[in-house]
PDB file of N, CA and C in Angstrom:
ATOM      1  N   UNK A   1      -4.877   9.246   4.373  1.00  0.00           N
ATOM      2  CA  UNK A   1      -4.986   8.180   3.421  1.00  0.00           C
ATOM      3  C   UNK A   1      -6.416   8.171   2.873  1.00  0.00           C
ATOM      4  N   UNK A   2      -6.660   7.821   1.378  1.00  0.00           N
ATOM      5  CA  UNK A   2      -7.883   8.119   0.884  1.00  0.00           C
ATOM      6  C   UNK A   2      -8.292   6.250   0.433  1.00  0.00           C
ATOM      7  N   UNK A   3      -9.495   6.159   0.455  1.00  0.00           N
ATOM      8  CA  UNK A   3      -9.807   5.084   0.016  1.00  0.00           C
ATOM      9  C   UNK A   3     -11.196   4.455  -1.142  1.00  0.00           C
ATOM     10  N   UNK A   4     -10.684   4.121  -1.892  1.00  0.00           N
ATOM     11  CA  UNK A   4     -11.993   4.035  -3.219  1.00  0.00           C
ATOM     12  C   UNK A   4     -11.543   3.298  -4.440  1.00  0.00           C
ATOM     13  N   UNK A   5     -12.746   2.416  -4.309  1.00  0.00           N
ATOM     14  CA  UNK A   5     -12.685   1.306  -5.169  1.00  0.00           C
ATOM     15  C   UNK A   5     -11.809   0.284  -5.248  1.00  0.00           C
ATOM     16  N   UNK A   6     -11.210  -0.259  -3.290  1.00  0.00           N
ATOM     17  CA  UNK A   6     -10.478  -0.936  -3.087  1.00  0.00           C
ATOM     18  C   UNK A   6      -8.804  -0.432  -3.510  1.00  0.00           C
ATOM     19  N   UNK A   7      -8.733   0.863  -4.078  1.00  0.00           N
ATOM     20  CA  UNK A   7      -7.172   1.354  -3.917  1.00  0.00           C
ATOM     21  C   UNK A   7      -6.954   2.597  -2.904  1.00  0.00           C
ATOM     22  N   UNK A   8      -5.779   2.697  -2.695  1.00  0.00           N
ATOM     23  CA  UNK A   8      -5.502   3.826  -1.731  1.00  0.00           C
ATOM     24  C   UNK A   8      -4.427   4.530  -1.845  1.00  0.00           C
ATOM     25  N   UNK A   9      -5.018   6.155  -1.776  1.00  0.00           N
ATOM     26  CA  UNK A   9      -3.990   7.056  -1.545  1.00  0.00           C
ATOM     27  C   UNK A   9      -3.192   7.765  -1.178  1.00  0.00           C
ATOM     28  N   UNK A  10      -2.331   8.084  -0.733  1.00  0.00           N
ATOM     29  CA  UNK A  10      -1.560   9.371  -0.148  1.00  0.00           C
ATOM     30  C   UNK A  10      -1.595  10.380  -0.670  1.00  0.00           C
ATOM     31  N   UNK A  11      -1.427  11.212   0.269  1.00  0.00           N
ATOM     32  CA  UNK A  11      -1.574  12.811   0.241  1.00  0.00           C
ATOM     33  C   UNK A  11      -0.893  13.808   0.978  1.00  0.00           C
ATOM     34  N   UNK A  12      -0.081  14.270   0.425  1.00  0.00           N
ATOM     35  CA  UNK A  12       0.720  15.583   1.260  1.00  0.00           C
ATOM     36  C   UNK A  12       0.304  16.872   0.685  1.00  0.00           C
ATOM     37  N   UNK A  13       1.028  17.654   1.469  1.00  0.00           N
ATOM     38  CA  UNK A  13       0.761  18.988   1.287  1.00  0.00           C
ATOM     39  C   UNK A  13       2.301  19.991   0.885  1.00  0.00           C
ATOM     40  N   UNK A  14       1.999  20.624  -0.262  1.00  0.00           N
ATOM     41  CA  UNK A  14       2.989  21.370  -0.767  1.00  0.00           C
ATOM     42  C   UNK A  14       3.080  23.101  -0.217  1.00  0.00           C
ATOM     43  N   UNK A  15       3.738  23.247   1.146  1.00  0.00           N
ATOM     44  CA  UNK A  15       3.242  24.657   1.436  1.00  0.00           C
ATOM     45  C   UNK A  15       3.642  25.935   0.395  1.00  0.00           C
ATOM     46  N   UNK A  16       4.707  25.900  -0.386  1.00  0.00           N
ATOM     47  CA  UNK A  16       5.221  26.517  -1.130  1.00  0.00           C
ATOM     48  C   UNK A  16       4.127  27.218  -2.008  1.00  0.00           C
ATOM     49  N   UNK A  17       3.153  25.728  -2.767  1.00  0.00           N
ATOM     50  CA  UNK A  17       2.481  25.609  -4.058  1.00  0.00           C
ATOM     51  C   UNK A  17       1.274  26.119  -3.149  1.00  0.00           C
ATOM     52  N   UNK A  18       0.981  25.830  -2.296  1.00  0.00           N
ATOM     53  CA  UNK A  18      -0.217  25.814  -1.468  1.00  0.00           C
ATOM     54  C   UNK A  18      -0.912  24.909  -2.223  1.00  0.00           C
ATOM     55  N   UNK A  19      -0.764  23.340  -1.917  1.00  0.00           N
ATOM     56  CA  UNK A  19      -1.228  22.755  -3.130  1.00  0.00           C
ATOM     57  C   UNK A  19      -1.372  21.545  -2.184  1.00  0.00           C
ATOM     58  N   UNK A  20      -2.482  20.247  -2.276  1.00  0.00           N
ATOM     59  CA  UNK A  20      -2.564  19.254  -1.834  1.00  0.00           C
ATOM     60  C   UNK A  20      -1.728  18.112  -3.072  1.00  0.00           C
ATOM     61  N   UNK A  21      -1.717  17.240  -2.916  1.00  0.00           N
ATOM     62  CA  UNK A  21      -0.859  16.374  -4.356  1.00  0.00           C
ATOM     63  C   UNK A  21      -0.777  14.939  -3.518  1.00  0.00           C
ATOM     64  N   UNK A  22      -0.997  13.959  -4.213  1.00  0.00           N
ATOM     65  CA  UNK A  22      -1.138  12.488  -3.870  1.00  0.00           C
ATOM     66  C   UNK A  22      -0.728  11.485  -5.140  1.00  0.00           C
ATOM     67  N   UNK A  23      -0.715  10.021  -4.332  1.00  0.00           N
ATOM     68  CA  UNK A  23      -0.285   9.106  -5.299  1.00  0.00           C
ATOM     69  C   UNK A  23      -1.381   7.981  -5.178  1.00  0.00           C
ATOM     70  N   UNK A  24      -1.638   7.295  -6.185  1.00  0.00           N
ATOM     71  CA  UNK A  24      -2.596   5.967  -5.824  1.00  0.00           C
ATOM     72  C   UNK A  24      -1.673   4.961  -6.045  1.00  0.00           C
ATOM     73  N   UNK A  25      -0.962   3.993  -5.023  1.00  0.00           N
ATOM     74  CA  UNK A  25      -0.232   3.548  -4.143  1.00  0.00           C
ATOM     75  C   UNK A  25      -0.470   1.959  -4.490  1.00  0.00           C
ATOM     76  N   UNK A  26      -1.343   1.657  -5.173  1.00  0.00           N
ATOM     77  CA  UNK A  26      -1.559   0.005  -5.496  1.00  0.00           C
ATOM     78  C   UNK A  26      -2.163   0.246  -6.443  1.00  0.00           C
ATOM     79  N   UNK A  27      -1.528   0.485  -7.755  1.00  0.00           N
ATOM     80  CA  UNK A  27      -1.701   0.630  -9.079  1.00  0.00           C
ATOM     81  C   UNK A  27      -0.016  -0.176  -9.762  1.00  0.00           C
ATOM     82  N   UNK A  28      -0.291  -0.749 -11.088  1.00  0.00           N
ATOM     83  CA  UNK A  28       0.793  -1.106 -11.830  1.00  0.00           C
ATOM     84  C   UNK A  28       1.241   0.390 -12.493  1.00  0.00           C
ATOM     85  N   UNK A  29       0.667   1.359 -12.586  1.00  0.00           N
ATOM     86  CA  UNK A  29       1.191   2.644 -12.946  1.00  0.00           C
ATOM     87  C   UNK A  29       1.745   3.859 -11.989  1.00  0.00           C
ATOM     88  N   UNK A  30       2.142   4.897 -12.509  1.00  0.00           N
ATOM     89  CA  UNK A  30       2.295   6.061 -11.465  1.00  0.00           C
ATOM     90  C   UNK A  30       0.980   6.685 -11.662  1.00  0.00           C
ATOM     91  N   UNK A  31      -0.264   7.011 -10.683  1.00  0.00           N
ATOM     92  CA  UNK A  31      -1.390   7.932 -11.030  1.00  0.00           C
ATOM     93  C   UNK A  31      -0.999   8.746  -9.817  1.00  0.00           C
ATOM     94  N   UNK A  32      -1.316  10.082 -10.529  1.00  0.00           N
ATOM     95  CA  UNK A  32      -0.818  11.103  -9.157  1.00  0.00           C
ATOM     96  C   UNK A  32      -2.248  12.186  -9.465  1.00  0.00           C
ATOM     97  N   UNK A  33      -2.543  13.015  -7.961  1.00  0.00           N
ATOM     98  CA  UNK A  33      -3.986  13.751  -8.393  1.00  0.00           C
ATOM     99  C   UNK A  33      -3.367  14.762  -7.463  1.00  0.00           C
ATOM    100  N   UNK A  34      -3.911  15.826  -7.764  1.00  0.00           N
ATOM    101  CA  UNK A  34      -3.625  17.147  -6.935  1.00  0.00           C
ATOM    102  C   UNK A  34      -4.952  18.092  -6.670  1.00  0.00           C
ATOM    103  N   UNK A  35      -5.229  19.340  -5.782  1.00  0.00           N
ATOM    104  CA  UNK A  35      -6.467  19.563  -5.607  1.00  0.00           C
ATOM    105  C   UNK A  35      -5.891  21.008  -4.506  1.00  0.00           C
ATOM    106  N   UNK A  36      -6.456  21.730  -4.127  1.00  0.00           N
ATOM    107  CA  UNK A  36      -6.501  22.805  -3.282  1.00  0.00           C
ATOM    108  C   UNK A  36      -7.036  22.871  -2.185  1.00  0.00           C
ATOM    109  N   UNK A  37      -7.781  22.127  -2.179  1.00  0.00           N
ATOM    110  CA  UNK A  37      -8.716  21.954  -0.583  1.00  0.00           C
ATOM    111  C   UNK A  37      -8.442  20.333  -0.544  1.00  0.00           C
ATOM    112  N   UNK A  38      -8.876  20.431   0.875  1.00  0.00           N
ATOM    113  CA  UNK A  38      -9.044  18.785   1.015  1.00  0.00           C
ATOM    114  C   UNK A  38     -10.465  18.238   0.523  1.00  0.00           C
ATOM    115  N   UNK A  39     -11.719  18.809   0.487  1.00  0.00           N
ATOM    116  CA  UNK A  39     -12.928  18.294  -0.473  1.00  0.00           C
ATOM    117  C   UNK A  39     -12.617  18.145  -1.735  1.00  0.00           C
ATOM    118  N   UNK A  40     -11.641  18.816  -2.323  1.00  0.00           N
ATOM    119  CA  UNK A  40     -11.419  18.422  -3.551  1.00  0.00           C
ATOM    120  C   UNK A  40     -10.227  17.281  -3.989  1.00  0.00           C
ATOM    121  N   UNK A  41      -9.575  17.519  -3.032  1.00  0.00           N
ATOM    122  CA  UNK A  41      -8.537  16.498  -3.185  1.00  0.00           C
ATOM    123  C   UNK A  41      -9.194  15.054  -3.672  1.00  0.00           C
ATOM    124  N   UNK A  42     -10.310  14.697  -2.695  1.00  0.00           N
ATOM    125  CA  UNK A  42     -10.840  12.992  -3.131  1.00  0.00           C
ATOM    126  C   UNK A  42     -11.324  13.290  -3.946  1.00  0.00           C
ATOM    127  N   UNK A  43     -12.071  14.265  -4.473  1.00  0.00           N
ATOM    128  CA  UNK A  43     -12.440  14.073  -6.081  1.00  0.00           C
ATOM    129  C   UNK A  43     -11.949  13.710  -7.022  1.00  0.00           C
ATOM    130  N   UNK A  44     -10.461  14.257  -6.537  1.00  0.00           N
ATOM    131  CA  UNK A  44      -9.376  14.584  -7.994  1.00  0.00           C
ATOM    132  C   UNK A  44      -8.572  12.838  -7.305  1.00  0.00           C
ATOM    133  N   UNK A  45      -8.700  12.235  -6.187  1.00  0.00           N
ATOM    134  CA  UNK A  45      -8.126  11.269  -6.035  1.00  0.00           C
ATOM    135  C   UNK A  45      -8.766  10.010  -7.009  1.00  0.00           C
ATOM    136  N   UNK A  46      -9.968  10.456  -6.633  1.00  0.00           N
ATOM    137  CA  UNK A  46     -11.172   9.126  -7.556  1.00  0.00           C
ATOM    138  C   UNK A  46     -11.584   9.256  -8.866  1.00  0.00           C
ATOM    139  N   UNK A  47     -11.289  10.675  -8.876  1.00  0.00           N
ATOM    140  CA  UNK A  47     -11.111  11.058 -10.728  1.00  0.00           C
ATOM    141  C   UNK A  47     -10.204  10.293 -11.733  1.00  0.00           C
ATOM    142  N   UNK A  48      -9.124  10.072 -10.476  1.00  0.00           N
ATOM    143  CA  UNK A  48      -7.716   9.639 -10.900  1.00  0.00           C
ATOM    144  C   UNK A  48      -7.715   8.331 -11.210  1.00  0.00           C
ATOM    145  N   UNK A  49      -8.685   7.492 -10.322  1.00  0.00           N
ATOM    146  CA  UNK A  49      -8.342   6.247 -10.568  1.00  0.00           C
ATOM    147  C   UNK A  49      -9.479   5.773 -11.526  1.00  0.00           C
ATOM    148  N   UNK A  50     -10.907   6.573 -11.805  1.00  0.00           N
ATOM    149  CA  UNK A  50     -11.977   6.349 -12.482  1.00  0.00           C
ATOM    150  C   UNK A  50     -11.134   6.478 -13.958  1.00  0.00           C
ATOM    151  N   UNK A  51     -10.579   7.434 -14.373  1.00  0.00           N
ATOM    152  CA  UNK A  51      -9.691   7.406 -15.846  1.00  0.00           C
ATOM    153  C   UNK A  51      -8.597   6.143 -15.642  1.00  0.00           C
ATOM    154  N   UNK A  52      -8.099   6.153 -14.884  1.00  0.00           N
ATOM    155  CA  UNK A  52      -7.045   4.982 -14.742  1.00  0.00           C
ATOM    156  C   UNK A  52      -7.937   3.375 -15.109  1.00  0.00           C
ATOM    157  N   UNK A  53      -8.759   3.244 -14.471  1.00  0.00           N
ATOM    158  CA  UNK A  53      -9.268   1.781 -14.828  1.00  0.00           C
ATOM    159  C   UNK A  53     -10.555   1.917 -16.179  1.00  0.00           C
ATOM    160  N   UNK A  54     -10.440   3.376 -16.649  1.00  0.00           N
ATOM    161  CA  UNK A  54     -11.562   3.242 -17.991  1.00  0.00           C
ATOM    162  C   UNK A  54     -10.273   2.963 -19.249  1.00  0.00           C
ATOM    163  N   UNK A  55      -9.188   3.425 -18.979  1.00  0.00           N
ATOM    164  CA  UNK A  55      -7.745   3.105 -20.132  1.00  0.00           C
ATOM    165  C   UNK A  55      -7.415   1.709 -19.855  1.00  0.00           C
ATOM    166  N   UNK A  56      -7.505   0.842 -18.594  1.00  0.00           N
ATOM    167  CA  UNK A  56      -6.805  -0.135 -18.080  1.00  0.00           C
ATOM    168  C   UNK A  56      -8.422  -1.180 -18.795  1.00  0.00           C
ATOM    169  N   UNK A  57      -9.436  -0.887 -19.010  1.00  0.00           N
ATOM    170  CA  UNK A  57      -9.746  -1.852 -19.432  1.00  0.00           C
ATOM    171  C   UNK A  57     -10.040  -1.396 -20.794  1.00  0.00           C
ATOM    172  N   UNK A  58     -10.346  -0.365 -21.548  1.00  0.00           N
ATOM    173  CA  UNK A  58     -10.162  -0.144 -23.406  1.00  0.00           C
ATOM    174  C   UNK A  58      -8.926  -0.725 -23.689  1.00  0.00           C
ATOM    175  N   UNK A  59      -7.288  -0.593 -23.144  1.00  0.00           N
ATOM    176  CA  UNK A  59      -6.470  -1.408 -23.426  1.00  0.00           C
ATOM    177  C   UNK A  59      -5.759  -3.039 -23.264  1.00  0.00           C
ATOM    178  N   UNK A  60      -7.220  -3.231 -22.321  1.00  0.00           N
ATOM    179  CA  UNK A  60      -7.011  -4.575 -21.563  1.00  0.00           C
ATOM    180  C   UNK A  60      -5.828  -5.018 -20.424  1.00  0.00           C
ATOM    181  N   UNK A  61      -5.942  -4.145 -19.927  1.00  0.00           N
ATOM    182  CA  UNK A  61      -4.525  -4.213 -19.027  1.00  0.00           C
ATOM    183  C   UNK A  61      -5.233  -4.426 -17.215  1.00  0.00           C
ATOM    184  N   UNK A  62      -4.493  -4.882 -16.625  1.00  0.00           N
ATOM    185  CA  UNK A  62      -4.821  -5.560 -14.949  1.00  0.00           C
ATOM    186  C   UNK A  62      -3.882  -4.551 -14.342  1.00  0.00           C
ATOM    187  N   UNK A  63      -5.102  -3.239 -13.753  1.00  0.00           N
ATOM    188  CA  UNK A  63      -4.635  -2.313 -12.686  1.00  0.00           C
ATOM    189  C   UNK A  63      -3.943  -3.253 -11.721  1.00  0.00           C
ATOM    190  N   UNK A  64      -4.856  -3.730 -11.203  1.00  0.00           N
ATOM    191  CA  UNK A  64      -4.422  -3.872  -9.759  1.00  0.00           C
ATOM    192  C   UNK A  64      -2.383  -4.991  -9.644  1.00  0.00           C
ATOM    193  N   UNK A  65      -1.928  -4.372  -8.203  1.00  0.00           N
ATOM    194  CA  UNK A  65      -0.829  -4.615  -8.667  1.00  0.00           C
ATOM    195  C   UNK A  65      -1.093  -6.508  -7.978  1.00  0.00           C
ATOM    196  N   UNK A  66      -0.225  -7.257  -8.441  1.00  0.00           N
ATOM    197  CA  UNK A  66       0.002  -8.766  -7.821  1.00  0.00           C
ATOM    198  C   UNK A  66       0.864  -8.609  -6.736  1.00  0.00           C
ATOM    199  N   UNK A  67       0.812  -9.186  -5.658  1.00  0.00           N
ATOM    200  CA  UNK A  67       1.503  -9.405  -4.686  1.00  0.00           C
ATOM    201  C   UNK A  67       1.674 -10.912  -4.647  1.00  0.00           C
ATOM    202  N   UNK A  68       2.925 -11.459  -4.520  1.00  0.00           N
ATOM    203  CA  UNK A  68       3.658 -13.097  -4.677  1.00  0.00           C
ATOM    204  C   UNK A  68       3.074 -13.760  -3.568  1.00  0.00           C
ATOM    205  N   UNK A  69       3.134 -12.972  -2.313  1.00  0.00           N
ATOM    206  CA  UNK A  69       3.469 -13.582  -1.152  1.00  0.00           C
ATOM    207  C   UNK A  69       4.504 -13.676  -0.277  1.00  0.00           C
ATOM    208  N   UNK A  70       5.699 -13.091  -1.470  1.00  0.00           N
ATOM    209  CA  UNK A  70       7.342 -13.430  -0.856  1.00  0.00           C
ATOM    210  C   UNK A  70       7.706 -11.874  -0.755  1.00  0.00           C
ATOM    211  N   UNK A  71       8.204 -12.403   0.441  1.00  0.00           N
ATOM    212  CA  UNK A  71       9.091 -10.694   0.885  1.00  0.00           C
ATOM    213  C   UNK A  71      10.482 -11.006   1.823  1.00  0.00           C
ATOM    214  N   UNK A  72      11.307 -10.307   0.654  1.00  0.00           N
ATOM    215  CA  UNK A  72      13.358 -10.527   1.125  1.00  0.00           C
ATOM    216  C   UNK A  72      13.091  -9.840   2.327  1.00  0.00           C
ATOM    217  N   UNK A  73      13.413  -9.744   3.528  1.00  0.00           N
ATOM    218  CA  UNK A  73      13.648  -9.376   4.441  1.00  0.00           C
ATOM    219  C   UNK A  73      14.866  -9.072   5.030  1.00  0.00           C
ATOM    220  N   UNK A  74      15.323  -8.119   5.270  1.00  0.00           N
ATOM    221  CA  UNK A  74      16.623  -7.690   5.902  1.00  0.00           C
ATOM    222  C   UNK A  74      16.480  -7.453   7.219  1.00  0.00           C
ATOM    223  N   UNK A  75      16.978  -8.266   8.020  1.00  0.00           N
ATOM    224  CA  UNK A  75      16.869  -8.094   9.875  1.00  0.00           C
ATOM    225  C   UNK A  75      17.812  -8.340  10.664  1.00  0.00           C
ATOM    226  N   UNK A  76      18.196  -7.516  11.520  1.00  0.00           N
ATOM    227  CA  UNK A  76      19.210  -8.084  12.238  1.00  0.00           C
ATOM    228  C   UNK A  76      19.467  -9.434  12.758  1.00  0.00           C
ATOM    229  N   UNK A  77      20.508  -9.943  12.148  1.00  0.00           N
ATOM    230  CA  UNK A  77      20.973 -11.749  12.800  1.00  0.00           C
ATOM    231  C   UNK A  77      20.015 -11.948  14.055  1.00  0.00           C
ATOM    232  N   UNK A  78      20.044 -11.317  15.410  1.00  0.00           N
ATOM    233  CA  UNK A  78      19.457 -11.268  16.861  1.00  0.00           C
ATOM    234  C   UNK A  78      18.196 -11.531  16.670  1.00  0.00           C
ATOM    235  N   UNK A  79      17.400 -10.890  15.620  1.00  0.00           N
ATOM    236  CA  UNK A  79      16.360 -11.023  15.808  1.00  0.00           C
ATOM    237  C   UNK A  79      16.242 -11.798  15.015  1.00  0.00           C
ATOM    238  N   UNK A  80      17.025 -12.214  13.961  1.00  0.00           N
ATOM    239  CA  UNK A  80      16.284 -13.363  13.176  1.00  0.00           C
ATOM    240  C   UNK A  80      16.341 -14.732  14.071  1.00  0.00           C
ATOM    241  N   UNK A  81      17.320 -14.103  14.880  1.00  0.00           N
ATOM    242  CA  UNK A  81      17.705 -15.591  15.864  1.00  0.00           C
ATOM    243  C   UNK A  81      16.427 -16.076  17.033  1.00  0.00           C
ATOM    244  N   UNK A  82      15.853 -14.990  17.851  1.00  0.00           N
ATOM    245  CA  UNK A  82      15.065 -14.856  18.763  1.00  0.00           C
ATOM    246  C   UNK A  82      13.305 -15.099  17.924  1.00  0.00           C
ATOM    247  N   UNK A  83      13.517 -14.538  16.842  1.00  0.00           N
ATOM    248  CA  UNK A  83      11.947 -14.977  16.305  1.00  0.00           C
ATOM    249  C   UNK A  83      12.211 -16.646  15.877  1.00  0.00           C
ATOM    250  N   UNK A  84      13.218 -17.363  15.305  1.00  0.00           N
ATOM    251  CA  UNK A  84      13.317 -18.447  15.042  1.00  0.00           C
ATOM    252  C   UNK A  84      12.843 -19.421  16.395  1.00  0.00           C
ATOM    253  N   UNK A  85      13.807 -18.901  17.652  1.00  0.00           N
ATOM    254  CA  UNK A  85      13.624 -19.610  19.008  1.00  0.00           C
ATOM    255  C   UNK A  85      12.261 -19.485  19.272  1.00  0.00           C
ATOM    256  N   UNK A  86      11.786 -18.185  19.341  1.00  0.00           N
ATOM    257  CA  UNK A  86      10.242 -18.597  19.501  1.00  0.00           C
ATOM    258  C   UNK A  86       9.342 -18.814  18.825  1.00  0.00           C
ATOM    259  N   UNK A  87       9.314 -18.960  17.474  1.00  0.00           N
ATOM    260  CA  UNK A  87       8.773 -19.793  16.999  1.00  0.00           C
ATOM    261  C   UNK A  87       8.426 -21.220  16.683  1.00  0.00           C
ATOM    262  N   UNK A  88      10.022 -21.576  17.052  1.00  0.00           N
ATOM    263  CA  UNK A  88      10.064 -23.187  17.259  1.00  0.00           C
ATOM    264  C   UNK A  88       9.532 -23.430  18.630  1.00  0.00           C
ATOM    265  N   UNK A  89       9.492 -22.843  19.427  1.00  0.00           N
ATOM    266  CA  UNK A  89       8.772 -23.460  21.141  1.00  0.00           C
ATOM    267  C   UNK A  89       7.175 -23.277  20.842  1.00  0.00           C
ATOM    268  N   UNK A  90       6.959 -22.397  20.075  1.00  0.00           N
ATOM    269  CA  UNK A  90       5.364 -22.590  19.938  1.00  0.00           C
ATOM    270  C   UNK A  90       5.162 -23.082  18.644  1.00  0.00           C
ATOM    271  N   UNK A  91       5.823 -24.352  18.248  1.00  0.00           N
ATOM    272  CA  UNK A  91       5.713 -25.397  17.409  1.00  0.00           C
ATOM    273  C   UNK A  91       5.187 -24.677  15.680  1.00  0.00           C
ATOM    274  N   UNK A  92       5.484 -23.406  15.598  1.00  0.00           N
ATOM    275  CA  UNK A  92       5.553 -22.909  14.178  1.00  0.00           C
ATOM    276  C   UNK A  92       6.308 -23.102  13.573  1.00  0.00           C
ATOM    277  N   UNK A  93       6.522 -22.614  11.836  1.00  0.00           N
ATOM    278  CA  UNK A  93       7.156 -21.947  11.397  1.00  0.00           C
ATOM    279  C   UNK A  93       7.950 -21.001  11.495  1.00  0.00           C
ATOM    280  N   UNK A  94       8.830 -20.469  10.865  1.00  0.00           N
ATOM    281  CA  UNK A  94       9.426 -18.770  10.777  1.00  0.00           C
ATOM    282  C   UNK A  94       8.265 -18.100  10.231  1.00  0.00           C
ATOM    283  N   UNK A  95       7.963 -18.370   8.797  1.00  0.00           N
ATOM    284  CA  UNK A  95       6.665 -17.879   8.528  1.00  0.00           C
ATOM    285  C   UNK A  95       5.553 -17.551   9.002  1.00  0.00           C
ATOM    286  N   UNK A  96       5.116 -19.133   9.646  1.00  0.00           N
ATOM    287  CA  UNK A  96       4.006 -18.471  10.826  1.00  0.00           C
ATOM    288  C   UNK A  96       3.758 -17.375  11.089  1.00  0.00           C
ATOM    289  N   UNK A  97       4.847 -17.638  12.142  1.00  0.00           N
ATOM    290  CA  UNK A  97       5.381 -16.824  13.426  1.00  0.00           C
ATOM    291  C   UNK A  97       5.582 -15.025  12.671  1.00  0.00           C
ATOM    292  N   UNK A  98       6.173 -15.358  11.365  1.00  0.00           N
ATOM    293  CA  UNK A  98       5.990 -13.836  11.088  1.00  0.00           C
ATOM    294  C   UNK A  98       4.939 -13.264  10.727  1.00  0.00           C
ATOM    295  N   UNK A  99       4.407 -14.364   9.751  1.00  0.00           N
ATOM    296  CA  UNK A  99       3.073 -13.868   9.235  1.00  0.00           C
ATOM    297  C   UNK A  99       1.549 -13.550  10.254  1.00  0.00           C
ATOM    298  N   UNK A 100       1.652 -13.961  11.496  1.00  0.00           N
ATOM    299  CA  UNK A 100       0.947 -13.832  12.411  1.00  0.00           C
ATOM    300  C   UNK A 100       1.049 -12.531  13.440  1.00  0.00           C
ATOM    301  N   UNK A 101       2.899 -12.235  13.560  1.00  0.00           N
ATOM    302  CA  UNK A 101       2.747 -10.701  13.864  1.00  0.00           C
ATOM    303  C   UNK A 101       2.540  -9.347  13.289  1.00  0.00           C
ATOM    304  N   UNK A 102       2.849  -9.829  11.797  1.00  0.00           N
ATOM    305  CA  UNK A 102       2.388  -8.963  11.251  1.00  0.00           C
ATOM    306  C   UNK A 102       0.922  -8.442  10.677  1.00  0.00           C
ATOM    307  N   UNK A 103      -0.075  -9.828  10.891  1.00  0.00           N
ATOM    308  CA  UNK A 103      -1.292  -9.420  10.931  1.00  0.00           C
ATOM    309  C   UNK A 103      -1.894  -9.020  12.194  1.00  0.00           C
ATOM    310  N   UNK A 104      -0.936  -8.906  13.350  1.00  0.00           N
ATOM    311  CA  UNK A 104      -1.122  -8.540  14.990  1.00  0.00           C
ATOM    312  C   UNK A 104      -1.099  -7.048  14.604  1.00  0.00           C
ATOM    313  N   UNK A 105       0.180  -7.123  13.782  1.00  0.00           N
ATOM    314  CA  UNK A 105       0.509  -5.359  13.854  1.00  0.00           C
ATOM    315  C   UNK A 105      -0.284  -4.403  13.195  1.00  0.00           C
ATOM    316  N   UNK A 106      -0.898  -4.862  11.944  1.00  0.00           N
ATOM    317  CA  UNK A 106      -1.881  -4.457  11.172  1.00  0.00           C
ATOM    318  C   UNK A 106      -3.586  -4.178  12.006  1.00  0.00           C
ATOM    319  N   UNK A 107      -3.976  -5.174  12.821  1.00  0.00           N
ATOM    320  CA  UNK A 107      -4.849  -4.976  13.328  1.00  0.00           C
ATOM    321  C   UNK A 107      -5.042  -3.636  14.768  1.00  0.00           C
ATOM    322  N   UNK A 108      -4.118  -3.535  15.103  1.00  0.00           N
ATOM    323  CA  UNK A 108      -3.538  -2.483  15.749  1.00  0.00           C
ATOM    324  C   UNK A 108      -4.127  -1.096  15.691  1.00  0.00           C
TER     325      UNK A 108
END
């Protein structure tokens, strides 16, 4: 994972192409950068996003993507049942209670 100017990228490797190739991952657009070595790869990663936010502001447009806050969740009934129970004994929310393991899991 590459990181610059508060966005971040992925990066795989194409053995075929013999080719590195990535995406910048919290953009409102698709920016994709490719490179041959891995020293070059972040060049061509930060190249990517240095043209991306010199068009995003000549056209006036807001790279960065918005996040609501809200996320549909699909979980098994059991567990939606068992995070509810313990969340209500330690006098939370569902929210809380989720939003607290998932900044557990992140810190990790």
């Amino acid at each position: 994972m590459l990181k610059y100017k508060g966005y971040t990228g992925v990066v795989e490797f194409d053995d075929e192409a013999n080719l590195l190739f990535g995406r910048v991952i919290d953009l409102n657009a698709v920016i994709t950068f490719e490179a041959k070595t891995a020293s070059s790869v972040k060049k061509a990663f930060e190249d990517s996003i240095n043209c991306y936010l010199s068009t995003c502001k000549k056209h006036n447009i807001e790279p960065q993507k918005s996040f609501s806050g809200n996320i549909r969740l699909r979980i098994p009934s059991e567990i939606h049942h068992k995070a509810y129970i313990h969340a209500t004994r330690k006098g939370e929310s569902l929210n809380k209670f989720i939003t607290k393991a998932l900044e557990h899991e992140m810190s990790v």
